[in-house]
N, C-alpha and C. Protein backbone atom coordinates (compact mmCIF):
# COMPACT_ATOMS: atom_id res chain seq x y z
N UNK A 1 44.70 139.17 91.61
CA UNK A 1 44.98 137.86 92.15
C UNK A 1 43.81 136.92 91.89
N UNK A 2 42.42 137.21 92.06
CA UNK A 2 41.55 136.58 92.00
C UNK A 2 41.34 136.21 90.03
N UNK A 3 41.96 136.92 89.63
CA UNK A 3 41.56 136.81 88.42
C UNK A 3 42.66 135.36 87.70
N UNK A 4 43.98 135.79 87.89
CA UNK A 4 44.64 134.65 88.47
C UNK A 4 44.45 133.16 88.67
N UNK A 5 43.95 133.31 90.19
CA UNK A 5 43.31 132.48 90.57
C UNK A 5 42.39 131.19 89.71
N UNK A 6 41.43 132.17 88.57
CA UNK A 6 40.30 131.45 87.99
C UNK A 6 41.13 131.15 86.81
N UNK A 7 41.87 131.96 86.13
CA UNK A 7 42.67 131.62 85.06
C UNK A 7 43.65 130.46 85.33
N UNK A 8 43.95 129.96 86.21
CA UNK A 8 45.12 128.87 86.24
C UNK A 8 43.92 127.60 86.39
N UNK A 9 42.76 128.01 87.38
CA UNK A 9 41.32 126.61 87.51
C UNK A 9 40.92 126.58 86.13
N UNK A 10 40.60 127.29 85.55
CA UNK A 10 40.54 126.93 84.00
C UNK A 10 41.22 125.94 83.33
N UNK A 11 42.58 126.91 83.50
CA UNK A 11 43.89 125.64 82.86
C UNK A 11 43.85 124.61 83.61
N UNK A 12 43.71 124.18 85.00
CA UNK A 12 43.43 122.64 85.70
C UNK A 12 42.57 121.97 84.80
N UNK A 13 41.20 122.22 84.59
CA UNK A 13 40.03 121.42 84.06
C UNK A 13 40.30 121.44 82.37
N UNK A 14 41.46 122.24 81.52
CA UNK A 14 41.50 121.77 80.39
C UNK A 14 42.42 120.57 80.11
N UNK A 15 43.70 121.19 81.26
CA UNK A 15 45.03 120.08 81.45
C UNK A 15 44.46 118.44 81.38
N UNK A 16 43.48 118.61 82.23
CA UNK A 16 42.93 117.35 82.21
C UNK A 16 41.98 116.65 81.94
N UNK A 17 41.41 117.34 80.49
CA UNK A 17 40.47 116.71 80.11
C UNK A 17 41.83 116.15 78.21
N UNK A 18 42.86 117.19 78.37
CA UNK A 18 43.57 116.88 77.09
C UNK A 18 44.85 115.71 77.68
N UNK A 19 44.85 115.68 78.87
CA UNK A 19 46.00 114.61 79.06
C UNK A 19 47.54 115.25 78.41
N UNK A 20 47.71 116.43 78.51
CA UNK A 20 48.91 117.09 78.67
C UNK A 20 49.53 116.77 79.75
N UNK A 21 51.52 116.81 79.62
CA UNK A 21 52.39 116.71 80.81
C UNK A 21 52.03 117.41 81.67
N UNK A 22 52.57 117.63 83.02
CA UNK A 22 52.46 118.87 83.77
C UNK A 22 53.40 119.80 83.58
N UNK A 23 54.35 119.59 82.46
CA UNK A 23 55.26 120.35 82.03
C UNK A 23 55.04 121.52 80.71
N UNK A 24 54.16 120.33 80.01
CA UNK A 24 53.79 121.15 79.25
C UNK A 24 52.99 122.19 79.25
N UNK A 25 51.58 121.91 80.25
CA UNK A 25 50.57 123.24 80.69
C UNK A 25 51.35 123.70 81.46
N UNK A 26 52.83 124.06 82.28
CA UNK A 26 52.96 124.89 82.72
C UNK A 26 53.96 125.62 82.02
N UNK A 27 54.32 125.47 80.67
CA UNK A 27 54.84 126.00 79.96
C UNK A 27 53.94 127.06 78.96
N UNK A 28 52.91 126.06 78.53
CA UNK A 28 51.18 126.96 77.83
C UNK A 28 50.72 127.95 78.97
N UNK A 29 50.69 127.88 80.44
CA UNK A 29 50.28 128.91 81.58
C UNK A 29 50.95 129.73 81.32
N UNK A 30 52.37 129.66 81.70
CA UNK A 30 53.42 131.07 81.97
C UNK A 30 53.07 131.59 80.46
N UNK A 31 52.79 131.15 79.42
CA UNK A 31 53.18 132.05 78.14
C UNK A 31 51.98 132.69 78.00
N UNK A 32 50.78 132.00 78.41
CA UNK A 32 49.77 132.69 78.38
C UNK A 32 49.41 133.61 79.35
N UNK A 33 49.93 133.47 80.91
CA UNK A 33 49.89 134.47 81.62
C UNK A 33 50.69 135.88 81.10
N UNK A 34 51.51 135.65 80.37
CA UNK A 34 52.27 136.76 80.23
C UNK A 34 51.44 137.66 79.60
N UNK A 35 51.39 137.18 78.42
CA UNK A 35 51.09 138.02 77.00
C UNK A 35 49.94 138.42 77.63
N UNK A 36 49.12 137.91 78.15
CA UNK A 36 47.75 138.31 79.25
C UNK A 36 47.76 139.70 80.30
N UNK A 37 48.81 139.22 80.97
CA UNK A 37 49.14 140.38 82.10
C UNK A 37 50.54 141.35 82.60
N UNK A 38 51.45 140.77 81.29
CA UNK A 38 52.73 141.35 81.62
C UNK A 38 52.98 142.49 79.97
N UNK A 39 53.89 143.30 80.99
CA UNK A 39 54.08 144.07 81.87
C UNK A 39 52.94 144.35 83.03
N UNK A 40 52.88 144.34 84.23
CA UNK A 40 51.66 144.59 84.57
C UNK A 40 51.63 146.22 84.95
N UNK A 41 50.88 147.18 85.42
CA UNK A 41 51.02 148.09 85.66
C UNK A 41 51.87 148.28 87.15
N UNK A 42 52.30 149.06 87.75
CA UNK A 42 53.44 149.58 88.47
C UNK A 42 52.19 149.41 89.92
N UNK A 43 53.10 148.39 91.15
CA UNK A 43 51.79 148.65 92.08
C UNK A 43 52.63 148.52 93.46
N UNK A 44 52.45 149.42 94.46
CA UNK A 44 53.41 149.02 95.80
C UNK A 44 54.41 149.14 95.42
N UNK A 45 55.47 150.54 94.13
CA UNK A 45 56.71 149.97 93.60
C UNK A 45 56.96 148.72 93.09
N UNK A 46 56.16 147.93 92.47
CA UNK A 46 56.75 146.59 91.97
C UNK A 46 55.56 146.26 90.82
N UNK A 47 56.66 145.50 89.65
CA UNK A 47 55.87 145.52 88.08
C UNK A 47 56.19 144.14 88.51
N UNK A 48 54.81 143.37 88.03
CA UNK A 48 55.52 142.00 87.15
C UNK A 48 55.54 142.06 85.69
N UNK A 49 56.87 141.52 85.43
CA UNK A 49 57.26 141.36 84.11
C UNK A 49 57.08 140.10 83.16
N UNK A 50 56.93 139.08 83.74
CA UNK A 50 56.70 137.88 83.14
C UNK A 50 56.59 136.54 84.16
N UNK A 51 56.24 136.00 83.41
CA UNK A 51 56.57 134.46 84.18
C UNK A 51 57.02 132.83 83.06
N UNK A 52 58.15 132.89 83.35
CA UNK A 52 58.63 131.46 82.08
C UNK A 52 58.55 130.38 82.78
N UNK A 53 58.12 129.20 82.29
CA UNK A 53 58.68 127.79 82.60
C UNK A 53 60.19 127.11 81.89
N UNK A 54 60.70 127.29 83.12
CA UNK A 54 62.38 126.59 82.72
C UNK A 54 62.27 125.08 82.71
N UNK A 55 62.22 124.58 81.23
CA UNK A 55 62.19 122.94 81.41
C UNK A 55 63.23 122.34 81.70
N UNK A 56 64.35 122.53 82.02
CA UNK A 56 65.34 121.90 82.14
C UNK A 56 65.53 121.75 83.73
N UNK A 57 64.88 122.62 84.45
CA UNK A 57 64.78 122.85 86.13
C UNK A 57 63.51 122.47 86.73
N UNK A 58 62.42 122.19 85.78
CA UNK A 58 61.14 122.17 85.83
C UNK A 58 60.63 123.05 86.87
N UNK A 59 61.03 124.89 86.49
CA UNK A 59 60.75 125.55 87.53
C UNK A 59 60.14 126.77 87.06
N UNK A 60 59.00 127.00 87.71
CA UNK A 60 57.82 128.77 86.96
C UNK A 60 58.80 129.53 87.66
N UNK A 61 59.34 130.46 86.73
CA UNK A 61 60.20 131.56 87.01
C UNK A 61 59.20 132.87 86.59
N UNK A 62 58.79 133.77 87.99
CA UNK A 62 58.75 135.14 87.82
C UNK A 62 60.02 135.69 88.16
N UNK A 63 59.18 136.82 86.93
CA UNK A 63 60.44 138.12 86.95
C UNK A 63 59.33 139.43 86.94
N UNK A 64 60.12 140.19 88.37
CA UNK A 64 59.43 141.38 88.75
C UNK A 64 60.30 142.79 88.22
N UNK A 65 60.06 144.19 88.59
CA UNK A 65 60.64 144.99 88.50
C UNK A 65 60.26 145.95 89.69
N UNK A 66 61.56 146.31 90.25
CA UNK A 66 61.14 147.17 91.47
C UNK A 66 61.23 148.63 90.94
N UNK A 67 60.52 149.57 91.57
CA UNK A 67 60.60 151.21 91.40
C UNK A 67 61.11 151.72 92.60
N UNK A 68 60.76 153.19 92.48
CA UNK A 68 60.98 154.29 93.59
C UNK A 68 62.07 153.50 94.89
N UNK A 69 61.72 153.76 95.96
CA UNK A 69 62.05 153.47 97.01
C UNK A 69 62.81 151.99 96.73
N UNK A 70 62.21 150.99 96.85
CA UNK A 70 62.62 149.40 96.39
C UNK A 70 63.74 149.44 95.51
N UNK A 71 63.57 150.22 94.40
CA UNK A 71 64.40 150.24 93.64
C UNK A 71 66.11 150.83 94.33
N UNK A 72 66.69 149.70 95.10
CA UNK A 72 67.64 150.17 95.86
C UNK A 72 68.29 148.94 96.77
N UNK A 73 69.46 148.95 96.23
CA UNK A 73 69.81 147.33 97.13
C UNK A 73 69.85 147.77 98.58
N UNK A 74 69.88 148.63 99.13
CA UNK A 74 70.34 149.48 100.42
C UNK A 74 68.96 149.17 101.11
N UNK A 75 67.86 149.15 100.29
CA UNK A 75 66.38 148.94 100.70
C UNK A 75 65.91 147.35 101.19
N UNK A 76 66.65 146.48 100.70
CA UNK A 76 66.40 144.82 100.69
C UNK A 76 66.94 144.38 101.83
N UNK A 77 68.25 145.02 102.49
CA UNK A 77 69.41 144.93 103.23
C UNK A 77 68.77 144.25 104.66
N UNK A 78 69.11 143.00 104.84
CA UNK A 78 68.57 142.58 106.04
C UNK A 78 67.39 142.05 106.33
N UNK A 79 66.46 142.32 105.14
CA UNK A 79 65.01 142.13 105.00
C UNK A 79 64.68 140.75 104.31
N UNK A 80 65.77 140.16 103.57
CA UNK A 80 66.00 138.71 102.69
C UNK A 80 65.60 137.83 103.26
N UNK A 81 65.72 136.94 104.43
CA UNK A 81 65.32 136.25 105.19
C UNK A 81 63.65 136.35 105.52
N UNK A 82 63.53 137.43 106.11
CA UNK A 82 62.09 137.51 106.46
C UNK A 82 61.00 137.67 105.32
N UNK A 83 61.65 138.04 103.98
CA UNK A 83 60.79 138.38 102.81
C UNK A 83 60.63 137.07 102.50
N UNK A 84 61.90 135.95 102.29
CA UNK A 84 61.58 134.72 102.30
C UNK A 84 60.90 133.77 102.20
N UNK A 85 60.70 134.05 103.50
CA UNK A 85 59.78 133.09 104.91
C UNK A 85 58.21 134.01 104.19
N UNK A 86 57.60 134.59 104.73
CA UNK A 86 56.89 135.17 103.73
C UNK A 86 56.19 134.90 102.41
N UNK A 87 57.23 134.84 101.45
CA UNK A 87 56.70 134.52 99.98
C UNK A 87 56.77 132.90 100.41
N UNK A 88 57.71 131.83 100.89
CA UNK A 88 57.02 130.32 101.23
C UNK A 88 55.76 130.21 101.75
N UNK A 89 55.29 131.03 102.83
CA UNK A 89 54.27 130.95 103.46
C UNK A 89 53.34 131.34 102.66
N UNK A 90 52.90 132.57 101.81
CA UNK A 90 52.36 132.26 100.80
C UNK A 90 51.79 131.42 99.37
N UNK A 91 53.13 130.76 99.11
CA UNK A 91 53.38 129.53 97.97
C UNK A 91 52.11 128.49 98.98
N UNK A 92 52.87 128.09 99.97
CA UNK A 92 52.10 127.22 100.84
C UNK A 92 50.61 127.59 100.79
N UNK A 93 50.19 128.70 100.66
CA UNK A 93 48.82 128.63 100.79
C UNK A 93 48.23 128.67 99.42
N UNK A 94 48.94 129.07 98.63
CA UNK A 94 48.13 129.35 96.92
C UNK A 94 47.76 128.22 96.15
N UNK A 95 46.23 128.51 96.64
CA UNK A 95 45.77 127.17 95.99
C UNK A 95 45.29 126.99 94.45
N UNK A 96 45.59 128.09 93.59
CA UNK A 96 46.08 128.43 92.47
C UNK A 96 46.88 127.47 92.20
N UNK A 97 48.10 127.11 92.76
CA UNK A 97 49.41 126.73 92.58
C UNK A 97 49.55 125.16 92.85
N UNK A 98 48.30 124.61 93.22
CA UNK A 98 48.40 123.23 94.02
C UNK A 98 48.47 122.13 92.97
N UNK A 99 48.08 122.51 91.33
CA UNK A 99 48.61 121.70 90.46
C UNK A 99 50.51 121.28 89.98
N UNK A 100 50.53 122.87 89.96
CA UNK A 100 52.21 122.61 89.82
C UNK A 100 53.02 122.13 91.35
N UNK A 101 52.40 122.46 92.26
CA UNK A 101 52.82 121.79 93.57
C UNK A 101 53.03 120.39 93.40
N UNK A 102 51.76 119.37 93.12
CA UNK A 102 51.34 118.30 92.68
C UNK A 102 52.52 117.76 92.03
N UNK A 103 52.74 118.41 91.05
CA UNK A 103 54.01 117.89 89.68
C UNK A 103 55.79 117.96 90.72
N UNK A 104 55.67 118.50 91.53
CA UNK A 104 56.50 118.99 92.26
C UNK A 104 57.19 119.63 91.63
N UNK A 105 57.04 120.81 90.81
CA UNK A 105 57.76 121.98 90.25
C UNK A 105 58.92 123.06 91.07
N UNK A 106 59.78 123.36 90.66
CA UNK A 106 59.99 124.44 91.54
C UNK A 106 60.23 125.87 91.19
N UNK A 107 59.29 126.55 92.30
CA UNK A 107 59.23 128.05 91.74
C UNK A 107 60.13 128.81 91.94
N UNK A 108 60.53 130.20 91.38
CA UNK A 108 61.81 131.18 91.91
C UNK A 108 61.14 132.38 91.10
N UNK A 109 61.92 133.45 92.01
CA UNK A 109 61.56 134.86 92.15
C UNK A 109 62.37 135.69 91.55
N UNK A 110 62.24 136.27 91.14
CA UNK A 110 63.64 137.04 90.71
C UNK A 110 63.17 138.82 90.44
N UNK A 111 63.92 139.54 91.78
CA UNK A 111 63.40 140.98 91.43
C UNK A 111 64.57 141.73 90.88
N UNK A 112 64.26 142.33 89.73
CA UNK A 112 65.57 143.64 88.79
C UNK A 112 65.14 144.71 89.72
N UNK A 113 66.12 145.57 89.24
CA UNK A 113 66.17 147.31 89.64
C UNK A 113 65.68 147.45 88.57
N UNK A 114 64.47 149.01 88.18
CA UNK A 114 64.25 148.94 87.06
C UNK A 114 64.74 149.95 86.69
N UNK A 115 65.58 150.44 87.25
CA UNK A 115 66.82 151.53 86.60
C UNK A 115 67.90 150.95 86.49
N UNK A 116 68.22 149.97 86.61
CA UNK A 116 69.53 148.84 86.58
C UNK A 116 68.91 147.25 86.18
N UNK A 117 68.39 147.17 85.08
CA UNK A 117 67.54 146.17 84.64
C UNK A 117 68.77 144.89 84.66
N UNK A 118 70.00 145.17 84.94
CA UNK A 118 70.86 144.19 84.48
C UNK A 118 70.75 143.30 86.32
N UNK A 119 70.95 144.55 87.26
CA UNK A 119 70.61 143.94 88.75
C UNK A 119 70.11 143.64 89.30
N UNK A 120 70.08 142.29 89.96
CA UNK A 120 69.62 141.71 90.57
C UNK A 120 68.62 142.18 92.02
N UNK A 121 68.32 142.54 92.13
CA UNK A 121 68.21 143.06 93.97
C UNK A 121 67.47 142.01 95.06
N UNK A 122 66.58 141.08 94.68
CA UNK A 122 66.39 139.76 95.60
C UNK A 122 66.09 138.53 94.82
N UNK A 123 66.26 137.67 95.20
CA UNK A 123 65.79 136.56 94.66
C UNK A 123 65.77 134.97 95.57
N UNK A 124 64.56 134.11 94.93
CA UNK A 124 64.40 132.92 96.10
C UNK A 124 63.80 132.00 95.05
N UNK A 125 64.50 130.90 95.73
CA UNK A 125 63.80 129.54 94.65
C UNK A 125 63.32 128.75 95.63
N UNK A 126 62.02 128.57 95.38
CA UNK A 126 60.81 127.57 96.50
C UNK A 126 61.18 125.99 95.50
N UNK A 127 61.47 124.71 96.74
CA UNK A 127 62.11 123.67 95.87
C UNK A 127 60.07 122.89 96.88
N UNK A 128 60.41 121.95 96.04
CA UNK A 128 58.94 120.51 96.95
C UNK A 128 59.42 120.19 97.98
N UNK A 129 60.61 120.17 98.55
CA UNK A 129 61.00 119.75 100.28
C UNK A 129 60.89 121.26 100.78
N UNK A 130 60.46 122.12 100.45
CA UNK A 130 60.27 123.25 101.14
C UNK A 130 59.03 123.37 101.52
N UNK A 131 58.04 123.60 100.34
CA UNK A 131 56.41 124.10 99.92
C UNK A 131 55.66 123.01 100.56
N UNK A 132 55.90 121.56 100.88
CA UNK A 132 55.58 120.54 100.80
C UNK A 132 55.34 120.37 102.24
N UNK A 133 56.29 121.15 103.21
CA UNK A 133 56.11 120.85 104.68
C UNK A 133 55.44 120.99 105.37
């Protein structure tokens, strides 16, 4: 996380010394975060797999992969709401994130089974009338 952290303050102080969109460095971030750290290794049952910028939604899309245990819609069941609330309350504090906040981007989550890569098992899209409050 901390590493993260310095890698996106980096990209702040280049974004703006080149006068790039905020669309565009967050399109140069996600591609460079990837190839950087994705696949990541397997941690708490959960891989991250990538992160894209959708320009048409202007929204940083991660994509995770759940294992073992997680790996199980029977496991999420009831827990959606409060996992939620949670990952907002986090967004809200990542001050990593306070440039694309700025742009008013919106983020979304998206966790696969990674024995059923086609399924879905949670997912949440953080909009600027949410993160913003």
């Amino acid at each position: 996380m901390r590493k993260t952290i310095l890698y996106f303050a980096a990209g702040l102080l280049i974004t703006a010394c080149t006068g790039i969109t905020p669309e565009e460095y967050a399109k140069q971030q996600a591609k460079a975060f990837t190839e950087k750290n994705c696949p990541s290794p397997v941690k708490n049952d959960i891989r991250t797999d990538s992160l894209v910028f959708e320009e048409n939604t202007r929204t940083l899309h991660y994509y995770y992969s759940l294992f073992g245990a997680l790996d199980n819609p029977d496991s999420l069941k009831g827990r959606g709401d409060g996992m939620r609330d949670r990952m907002l309350q986090s967004l809200k504090k990542a001050g990593n994130m306070d440039e694309f906040k700025k742009a008013e981007m919106n983020f979304k989550y998206t966790y696969h089974s990674s024995s059923k890569p086609d399924t879905v098992l949670f997912e949440a899209v953080f909009r600027p009338s949410e993160y913003n409050k």
